[in-house]
PDB file of N, CA and C in Angstrom:
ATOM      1  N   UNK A   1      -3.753  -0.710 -15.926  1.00  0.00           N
ATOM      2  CA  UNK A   1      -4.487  -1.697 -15.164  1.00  0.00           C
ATOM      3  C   UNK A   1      -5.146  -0.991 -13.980  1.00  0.00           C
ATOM      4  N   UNK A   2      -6.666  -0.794 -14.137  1.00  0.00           N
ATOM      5  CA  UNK A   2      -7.171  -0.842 -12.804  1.00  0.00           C
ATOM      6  C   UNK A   2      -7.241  -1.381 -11.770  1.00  0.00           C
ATOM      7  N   UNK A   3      -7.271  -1.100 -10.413  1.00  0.00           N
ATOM      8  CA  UNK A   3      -7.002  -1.640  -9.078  1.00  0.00           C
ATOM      9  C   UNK A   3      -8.586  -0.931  -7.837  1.00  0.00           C
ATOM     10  N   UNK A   4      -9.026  -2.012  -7.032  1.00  0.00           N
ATOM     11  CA  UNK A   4      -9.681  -1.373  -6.246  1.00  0.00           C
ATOM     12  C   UNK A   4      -9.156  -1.409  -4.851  1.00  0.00           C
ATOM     13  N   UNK A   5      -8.916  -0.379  -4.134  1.00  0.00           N
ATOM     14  CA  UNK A   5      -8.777  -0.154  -2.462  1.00  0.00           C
ATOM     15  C   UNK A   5      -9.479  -0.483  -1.738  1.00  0.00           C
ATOM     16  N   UNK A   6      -9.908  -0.722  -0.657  1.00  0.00           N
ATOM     17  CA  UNK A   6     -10.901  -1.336   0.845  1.00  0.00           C
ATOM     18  C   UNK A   6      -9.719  -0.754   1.365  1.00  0.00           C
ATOM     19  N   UNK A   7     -10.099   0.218   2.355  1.00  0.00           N
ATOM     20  CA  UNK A   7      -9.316   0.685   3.706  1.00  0.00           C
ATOM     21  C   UNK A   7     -10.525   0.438   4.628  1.00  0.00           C
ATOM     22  N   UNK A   8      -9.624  -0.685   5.622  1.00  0.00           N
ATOM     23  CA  UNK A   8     -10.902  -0.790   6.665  1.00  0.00           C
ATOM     24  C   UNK A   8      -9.960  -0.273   8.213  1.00  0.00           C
ATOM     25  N   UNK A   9     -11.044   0.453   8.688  1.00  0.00           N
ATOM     26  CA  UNK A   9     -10.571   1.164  10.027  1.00  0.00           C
ATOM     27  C   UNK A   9     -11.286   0.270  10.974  1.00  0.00           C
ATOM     28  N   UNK A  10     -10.619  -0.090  12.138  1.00  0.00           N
ATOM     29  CA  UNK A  10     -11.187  -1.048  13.603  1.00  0.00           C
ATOM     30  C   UNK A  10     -12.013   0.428  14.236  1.00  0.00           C
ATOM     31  N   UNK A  11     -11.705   1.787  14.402  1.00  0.00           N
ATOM     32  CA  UNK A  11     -12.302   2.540  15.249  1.00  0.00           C
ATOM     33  C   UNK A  11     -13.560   3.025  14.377  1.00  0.00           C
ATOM     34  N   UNK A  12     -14.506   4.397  15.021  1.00  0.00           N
ATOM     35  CA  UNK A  12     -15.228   4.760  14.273  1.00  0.00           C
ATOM     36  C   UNK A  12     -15.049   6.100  13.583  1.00  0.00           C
ATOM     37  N   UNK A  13     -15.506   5.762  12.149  1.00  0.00           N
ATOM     38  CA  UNK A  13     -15.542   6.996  11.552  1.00  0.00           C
ATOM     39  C   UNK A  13     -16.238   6.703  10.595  1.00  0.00           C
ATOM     40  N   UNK A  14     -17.031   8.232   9.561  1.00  0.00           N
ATOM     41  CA  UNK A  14     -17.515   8.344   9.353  1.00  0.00           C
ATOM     42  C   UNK A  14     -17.483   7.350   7.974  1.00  0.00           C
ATOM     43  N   UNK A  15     -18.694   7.256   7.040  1.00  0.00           N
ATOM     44  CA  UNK A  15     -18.139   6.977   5.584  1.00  0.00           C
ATOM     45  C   UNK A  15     -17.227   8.232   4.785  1.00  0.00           C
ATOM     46  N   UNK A  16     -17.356   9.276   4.918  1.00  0.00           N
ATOM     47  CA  UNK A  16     -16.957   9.874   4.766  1.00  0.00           C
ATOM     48  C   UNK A  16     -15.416  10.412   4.768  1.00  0.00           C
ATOM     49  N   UNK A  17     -15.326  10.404   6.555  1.00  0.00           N
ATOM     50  CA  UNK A  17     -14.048  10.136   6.479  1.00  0.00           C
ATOM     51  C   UNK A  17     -12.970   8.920   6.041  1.00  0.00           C
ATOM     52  N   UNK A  18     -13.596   7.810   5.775  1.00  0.00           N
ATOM     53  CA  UNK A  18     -13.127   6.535   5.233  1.00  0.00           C
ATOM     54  C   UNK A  18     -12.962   6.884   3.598  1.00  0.00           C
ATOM     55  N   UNK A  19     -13.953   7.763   3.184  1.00  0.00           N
ATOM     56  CA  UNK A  19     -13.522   7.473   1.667  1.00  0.00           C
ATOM     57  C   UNK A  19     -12.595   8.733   1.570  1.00  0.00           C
ATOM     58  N   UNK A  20     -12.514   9.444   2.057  1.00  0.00           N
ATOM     59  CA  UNK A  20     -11.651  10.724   2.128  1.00  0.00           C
ATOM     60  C   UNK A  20     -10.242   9.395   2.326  1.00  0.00           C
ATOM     61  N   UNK A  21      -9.892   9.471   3.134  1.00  0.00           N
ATOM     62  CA  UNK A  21      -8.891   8.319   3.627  1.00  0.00           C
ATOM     63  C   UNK A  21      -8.258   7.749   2.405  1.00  0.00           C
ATOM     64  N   UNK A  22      -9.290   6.869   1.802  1.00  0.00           N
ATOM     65  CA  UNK A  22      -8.919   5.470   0.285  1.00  0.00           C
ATOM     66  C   UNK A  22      -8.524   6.907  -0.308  1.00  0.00           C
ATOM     67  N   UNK A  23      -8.916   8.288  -0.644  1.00  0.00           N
ATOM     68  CA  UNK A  23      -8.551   8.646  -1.633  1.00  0.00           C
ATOM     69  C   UNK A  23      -7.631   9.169  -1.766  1.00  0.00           C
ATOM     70  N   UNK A  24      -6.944   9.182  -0.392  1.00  0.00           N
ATOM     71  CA  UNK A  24      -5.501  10.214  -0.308  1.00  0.00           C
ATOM     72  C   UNK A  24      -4.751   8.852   0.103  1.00  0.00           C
ATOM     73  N   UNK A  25      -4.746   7.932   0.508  1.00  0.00           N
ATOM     74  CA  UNK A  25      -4.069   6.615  -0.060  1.00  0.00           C
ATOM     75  C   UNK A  25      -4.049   6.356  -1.762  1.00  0.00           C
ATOM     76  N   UNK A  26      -4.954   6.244  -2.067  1.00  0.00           N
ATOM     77  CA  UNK A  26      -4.726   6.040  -3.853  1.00  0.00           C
ATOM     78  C   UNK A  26      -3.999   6.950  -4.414  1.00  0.00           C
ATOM     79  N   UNK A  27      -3.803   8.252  -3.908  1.00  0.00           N
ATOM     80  CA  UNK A  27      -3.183   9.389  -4.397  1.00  0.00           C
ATOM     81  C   UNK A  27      -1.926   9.178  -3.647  1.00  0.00           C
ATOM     82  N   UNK A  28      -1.284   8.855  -3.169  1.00  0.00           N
ATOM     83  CA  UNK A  28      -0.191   8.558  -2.400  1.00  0.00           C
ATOM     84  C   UNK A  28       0.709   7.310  -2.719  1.00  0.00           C
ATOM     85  N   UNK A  29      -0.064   6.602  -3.550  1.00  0.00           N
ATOM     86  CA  UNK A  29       0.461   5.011  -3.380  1.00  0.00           C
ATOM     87  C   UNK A  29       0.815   5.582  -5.570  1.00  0.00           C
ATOM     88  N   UNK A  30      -0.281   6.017  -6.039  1.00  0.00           N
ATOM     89  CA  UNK A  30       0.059   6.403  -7.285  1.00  0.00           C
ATOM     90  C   UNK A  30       1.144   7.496  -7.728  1.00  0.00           C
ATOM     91  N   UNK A  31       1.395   8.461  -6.722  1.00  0.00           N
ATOM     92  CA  UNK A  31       2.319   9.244  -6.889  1.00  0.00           C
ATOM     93  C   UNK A  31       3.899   8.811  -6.568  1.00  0.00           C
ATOM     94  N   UNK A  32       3.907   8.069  -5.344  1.00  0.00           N
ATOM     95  CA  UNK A  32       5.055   7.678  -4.962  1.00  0.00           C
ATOM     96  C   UNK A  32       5.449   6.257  -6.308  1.00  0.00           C
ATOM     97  N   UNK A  33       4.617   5.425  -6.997  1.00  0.00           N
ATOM     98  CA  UNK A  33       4.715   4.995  -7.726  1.00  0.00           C
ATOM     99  C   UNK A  33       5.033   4.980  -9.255  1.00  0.00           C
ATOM    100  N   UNK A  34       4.386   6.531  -9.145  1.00  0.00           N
ATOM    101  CA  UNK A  34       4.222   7.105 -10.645  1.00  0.00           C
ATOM    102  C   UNK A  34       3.559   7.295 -11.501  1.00  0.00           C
ATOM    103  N   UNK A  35       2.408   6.211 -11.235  1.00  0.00           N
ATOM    104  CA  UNK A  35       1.155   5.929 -12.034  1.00  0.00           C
ATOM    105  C   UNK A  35      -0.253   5.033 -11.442  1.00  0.00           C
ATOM    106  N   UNK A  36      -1.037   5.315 -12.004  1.00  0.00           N
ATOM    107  CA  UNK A  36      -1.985   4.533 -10.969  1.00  0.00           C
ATOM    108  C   UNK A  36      -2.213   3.131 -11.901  1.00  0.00           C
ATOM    109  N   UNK A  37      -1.373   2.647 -13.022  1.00  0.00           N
ATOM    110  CA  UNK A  37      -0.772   1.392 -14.028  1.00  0.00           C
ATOM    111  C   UNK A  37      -0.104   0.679 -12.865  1.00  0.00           C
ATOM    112  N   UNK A  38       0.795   1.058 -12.287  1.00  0.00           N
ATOM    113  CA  UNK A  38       1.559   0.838 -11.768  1.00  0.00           C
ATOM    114  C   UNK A  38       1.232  -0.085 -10.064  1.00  0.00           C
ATOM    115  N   UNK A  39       0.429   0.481  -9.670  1.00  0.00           N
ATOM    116  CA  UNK A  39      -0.241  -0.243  -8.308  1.00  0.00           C
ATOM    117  C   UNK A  39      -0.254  -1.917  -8.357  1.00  0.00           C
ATOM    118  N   UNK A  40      -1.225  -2.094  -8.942  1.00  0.00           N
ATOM    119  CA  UNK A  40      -1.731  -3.645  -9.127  1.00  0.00           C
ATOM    120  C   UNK A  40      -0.665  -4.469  -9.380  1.00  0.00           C
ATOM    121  N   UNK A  41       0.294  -4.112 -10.268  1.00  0.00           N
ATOM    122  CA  UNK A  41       1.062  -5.575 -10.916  1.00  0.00           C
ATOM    123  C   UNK A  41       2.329  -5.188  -9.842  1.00  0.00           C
ATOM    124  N   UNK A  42       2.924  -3.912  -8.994  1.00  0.00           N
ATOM    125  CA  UNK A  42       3.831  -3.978  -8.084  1.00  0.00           C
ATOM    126  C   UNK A  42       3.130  -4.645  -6.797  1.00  0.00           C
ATOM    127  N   UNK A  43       2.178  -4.223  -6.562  1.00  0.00           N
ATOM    128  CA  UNK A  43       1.357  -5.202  -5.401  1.00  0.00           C
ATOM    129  C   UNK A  43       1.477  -6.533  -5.473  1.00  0.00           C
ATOM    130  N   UNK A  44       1.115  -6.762  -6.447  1.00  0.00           N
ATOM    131  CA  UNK A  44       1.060  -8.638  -6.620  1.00  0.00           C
ATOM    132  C   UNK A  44       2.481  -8.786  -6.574  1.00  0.00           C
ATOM    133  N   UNK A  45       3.180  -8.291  -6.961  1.00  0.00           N
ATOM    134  CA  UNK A  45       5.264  -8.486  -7.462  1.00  0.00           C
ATOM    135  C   UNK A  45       5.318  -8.795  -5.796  1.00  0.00           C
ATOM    136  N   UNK A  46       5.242  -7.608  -5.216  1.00  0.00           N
ATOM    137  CA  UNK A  46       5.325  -7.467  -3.905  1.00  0.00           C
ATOM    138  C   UNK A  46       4.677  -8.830  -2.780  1.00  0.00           C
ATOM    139  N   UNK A  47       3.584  -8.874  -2.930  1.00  0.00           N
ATOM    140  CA  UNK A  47       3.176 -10.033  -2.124  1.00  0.00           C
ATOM    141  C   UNK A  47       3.613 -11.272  -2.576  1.00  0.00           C
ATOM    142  N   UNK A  48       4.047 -11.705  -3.649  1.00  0.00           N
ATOM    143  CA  UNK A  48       4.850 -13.161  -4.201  1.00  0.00           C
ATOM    144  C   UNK A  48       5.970 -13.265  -4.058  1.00  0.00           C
ATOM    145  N   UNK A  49       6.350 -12.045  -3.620  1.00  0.00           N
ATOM    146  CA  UNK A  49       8.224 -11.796  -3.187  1.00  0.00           C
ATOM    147  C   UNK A  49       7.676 -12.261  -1.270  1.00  0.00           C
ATOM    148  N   UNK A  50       6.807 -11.527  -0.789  1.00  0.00           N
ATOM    149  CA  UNK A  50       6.104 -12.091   0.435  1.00  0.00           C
ATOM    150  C   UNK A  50       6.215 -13.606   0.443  1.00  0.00           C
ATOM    151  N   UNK A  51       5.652 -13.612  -0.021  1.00  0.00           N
ATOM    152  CA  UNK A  51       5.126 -15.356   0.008  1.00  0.00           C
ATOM    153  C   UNK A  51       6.357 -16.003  -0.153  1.00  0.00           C
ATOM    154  N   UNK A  52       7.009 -16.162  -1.151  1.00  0.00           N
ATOM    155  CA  UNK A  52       8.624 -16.635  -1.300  1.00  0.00           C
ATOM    156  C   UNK A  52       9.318 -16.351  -0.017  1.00  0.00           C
ATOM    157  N   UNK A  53       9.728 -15.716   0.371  1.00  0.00           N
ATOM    158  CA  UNK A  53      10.909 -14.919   0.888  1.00  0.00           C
ATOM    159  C   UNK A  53      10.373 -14.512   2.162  1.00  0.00           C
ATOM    160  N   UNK A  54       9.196 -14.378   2.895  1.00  0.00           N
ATOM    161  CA  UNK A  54       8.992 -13.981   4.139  1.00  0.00           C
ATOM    162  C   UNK A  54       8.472 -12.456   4.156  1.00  0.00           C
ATOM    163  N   UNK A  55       8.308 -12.168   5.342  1.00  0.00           N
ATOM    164  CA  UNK A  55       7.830 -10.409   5.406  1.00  0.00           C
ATOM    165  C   UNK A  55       9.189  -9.633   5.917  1.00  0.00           C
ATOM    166  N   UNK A  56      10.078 -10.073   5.931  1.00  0.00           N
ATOM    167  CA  UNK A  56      11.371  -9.516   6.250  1.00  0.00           C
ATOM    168  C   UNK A  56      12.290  -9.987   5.645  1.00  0.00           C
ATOM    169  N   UNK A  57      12.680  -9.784   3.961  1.00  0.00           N
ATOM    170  CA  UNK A  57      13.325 -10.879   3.563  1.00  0.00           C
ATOM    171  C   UNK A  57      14.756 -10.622   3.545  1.00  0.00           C
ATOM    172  N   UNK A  58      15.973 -11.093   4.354  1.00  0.00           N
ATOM    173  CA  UNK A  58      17.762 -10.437   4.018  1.00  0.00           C
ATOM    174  C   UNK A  58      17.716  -9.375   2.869  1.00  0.00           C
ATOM    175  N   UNK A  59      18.332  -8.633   2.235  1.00  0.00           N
ATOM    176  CA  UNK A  59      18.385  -8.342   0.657  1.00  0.00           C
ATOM    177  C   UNK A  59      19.687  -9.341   0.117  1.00  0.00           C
ATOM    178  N   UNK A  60      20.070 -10.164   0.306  1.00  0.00           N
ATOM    179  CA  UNK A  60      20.834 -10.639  -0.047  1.00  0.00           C
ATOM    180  C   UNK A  60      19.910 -12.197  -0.573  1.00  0.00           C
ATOM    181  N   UNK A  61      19.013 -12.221   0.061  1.00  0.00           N
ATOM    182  CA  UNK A  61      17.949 -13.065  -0.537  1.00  0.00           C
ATOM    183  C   UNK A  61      17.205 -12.756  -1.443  1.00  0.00           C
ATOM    184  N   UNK A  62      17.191 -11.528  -2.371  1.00  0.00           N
ATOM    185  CA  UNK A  62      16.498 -11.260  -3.379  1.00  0.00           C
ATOM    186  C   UNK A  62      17.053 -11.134  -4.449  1.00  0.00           C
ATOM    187  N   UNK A  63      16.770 -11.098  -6.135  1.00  0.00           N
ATOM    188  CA  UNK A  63      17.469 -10.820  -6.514  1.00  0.00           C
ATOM    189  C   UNK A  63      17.096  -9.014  -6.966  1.00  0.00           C
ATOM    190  N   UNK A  64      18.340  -8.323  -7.695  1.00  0.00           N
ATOM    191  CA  UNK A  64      17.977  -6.779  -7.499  1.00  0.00           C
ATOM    192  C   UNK A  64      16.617  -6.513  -8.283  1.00  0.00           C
ATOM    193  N   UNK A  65      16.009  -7.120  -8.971  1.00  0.00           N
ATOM    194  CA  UNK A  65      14.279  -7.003  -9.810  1.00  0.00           C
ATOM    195  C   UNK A  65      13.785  -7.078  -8.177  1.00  0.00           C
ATOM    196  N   UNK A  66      13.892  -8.246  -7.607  1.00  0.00           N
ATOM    197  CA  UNK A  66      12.545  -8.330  -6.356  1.00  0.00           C
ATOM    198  C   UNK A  66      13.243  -7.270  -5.125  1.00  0.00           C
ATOM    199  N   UNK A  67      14.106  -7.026  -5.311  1.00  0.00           N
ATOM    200  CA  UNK A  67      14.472  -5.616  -3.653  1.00  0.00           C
ATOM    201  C   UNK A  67      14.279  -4.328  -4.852  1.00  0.00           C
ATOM    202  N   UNK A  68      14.241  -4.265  -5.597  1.00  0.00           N
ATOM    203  CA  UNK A  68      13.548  -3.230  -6.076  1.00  0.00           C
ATOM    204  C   UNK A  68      12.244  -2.487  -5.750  1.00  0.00           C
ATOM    205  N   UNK A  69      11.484  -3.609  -6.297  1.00  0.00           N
ATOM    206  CA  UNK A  69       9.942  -3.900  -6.151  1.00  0.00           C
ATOM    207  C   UNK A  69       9.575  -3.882  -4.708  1.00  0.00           C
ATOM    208  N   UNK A  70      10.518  -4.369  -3.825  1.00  0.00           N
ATOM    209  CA  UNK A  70      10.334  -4.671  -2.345  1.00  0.00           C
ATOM    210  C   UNK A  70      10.296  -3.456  -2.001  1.00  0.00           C
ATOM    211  N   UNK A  71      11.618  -2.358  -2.203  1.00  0.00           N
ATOM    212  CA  UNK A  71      11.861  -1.266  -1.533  1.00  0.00           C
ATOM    213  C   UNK A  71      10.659  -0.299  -1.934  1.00  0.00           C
ATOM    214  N   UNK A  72      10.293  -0.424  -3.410  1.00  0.00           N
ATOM    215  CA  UNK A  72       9.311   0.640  -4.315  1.00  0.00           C
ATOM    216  C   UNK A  72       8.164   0.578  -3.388  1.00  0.00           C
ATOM    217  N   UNK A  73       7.505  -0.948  -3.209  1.00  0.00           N
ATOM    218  CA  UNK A  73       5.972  -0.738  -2.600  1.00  0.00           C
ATOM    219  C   UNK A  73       6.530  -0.638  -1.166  1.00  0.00           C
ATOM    220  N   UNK A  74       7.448  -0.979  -0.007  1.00  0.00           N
ATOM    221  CA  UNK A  74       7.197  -0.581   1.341  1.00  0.00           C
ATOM    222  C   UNK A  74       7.077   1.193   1.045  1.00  0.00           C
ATOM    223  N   UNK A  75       7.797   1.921   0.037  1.00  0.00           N
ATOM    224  CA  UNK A  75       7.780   3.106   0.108  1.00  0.00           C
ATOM    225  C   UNK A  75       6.597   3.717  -0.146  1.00  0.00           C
ATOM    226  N   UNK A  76       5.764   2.891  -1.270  1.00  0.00           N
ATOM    227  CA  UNK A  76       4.825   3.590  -1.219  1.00  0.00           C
ATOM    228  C   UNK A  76       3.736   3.283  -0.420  1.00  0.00           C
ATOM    229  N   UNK A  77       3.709   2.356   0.232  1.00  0.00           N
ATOM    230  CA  UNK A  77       2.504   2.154   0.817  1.00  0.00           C
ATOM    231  C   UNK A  77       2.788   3.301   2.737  1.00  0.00           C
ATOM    232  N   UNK A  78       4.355   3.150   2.597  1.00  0.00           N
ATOM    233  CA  UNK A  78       4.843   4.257   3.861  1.00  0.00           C
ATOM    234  C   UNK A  78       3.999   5.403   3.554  1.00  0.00           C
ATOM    235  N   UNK A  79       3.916   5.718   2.578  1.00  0.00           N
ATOM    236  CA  UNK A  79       3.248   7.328   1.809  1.00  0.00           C
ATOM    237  C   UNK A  79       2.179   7.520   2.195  1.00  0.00           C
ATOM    238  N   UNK A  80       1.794   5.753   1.300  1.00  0.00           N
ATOM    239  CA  UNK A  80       0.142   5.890   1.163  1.00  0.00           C
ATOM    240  C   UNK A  80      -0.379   6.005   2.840  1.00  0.00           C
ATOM    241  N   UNK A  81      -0.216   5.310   3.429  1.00  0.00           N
ATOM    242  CA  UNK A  81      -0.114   5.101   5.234  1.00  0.00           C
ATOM    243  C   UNK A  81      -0.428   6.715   6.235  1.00  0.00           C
ATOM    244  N   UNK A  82       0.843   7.333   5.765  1.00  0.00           N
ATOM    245  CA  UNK A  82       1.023   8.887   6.196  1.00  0.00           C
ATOM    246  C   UNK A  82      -0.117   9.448   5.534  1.00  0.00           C
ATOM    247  N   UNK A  83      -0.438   9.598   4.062  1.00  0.00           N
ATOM    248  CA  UNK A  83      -1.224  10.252   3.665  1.00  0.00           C
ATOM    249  C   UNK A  83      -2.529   9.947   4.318  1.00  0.00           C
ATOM    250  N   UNK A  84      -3.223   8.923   3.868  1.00  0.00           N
ATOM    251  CA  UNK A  84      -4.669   8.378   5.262  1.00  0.00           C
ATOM    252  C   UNK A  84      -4.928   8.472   5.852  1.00  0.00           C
ATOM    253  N   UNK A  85      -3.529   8.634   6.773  1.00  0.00           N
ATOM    254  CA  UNK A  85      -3.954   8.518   8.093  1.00  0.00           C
ATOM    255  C   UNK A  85      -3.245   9.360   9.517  1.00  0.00           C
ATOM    256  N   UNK A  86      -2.413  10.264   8.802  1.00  0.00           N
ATOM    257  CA  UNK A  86      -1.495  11.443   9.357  1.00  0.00           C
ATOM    258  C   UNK A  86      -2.074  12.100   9.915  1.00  0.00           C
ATOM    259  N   UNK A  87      -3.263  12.664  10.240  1.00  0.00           N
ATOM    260  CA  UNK A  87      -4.364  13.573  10.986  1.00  0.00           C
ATOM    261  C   UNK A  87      -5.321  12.991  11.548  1.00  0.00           C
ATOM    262  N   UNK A  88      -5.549  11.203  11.028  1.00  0.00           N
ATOM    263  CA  UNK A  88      -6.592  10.860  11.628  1.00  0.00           C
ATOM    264  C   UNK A  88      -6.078   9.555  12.474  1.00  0.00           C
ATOM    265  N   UNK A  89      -5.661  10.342  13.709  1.00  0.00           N
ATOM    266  CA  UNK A  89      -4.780   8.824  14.309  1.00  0.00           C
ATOM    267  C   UNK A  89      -6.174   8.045  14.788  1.00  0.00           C
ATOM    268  N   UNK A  90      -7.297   8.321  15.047  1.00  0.00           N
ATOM    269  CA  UNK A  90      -8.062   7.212  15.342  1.00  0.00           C
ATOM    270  C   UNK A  90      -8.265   6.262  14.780  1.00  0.00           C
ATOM    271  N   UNK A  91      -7.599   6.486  13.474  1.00  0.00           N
ATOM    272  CA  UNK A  91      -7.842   4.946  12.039  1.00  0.00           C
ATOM    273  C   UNK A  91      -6.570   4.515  12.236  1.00  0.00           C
ATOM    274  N   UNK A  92      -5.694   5.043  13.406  1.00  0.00           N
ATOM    275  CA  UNK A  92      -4.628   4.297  12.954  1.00  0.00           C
ATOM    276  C   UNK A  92      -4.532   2.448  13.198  1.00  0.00           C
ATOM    277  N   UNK A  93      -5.265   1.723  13.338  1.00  0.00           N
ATOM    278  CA  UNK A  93      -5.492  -0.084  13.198  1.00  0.00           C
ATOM    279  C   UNK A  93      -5.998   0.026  11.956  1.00  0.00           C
ATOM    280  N   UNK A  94      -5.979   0.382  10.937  1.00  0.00           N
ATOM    281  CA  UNK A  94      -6.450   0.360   9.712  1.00  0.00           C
ATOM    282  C   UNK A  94      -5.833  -0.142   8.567  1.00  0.00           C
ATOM    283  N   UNK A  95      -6.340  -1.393   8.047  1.00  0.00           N
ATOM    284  CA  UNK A  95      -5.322  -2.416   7.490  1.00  0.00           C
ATOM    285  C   UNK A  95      -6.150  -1.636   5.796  1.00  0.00           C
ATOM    286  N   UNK A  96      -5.844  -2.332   4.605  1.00  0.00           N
ATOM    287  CA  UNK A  96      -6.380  -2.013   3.343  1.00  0.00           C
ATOM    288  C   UNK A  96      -6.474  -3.777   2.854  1.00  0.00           C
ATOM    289  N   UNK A  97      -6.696  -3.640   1.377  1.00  0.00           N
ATOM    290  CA  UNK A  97      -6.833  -4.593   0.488  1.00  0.00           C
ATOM    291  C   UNK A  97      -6.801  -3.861  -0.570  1.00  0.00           C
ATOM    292  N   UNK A  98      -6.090  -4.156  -1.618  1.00  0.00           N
ATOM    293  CA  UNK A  98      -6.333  -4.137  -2.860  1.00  0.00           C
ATOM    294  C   UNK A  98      -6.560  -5.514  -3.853  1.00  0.00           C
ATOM    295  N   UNK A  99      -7.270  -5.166  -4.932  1.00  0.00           N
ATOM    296  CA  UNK A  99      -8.074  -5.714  -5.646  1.00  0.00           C
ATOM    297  C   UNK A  99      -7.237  -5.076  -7.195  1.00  0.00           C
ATOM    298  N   UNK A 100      -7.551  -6.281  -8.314  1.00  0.00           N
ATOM    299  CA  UNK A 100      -7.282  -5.678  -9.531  1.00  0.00           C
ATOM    300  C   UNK A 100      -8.550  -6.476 -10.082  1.00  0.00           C
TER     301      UNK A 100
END
């Protein structure tokens, strides 16, 4: 399953450095994941466990399928995060979106 990224930065930078950015996020979020299959349908897992359960949910409120999924994407998006944006602290207000 394909997925599309939007990394949007509040400061300025270049296009350049923005797509440099999405691409060492996509490479970060797919590696820590395993596959770039893998993004889209843990994202959505992830935000419906959100939506249910809050942005901080007990783990005792999940069952072990959704703190799985919970722990898998905070990790990778921790990755994806560092990778983006580890050298370029001026993007650091820089939220994303993904898309499938």
């Amino acid at each position: 399953m394909s997925y599309t990224l939007r990394l949007y930065a509040f400061e300025d930078v270049s296009p350049q450095e923005l797509q440099a950015a999405e691409q060492r996020f996509k490479a970060a979020l797919e590696a820590t994941l395993g596959d770039a299959a893998l993004v889209a349908p843990v994202y959505a897992a992830y935000m419906k466990i959100m939506a249910t359960h809050g942005e901080t949910p007990p783990e005792e409120a999940l069952s072990p399928s959704e703190l799985e999924i919970f722990k898998q994407w905070q990790a990778a998006e921790l990755a994806a995060l560092t990778a983006a944006l580890g050298t370029n602290r001026y993007m650091g207000d820089a939220q994303f979106e993904i898309s499938s």
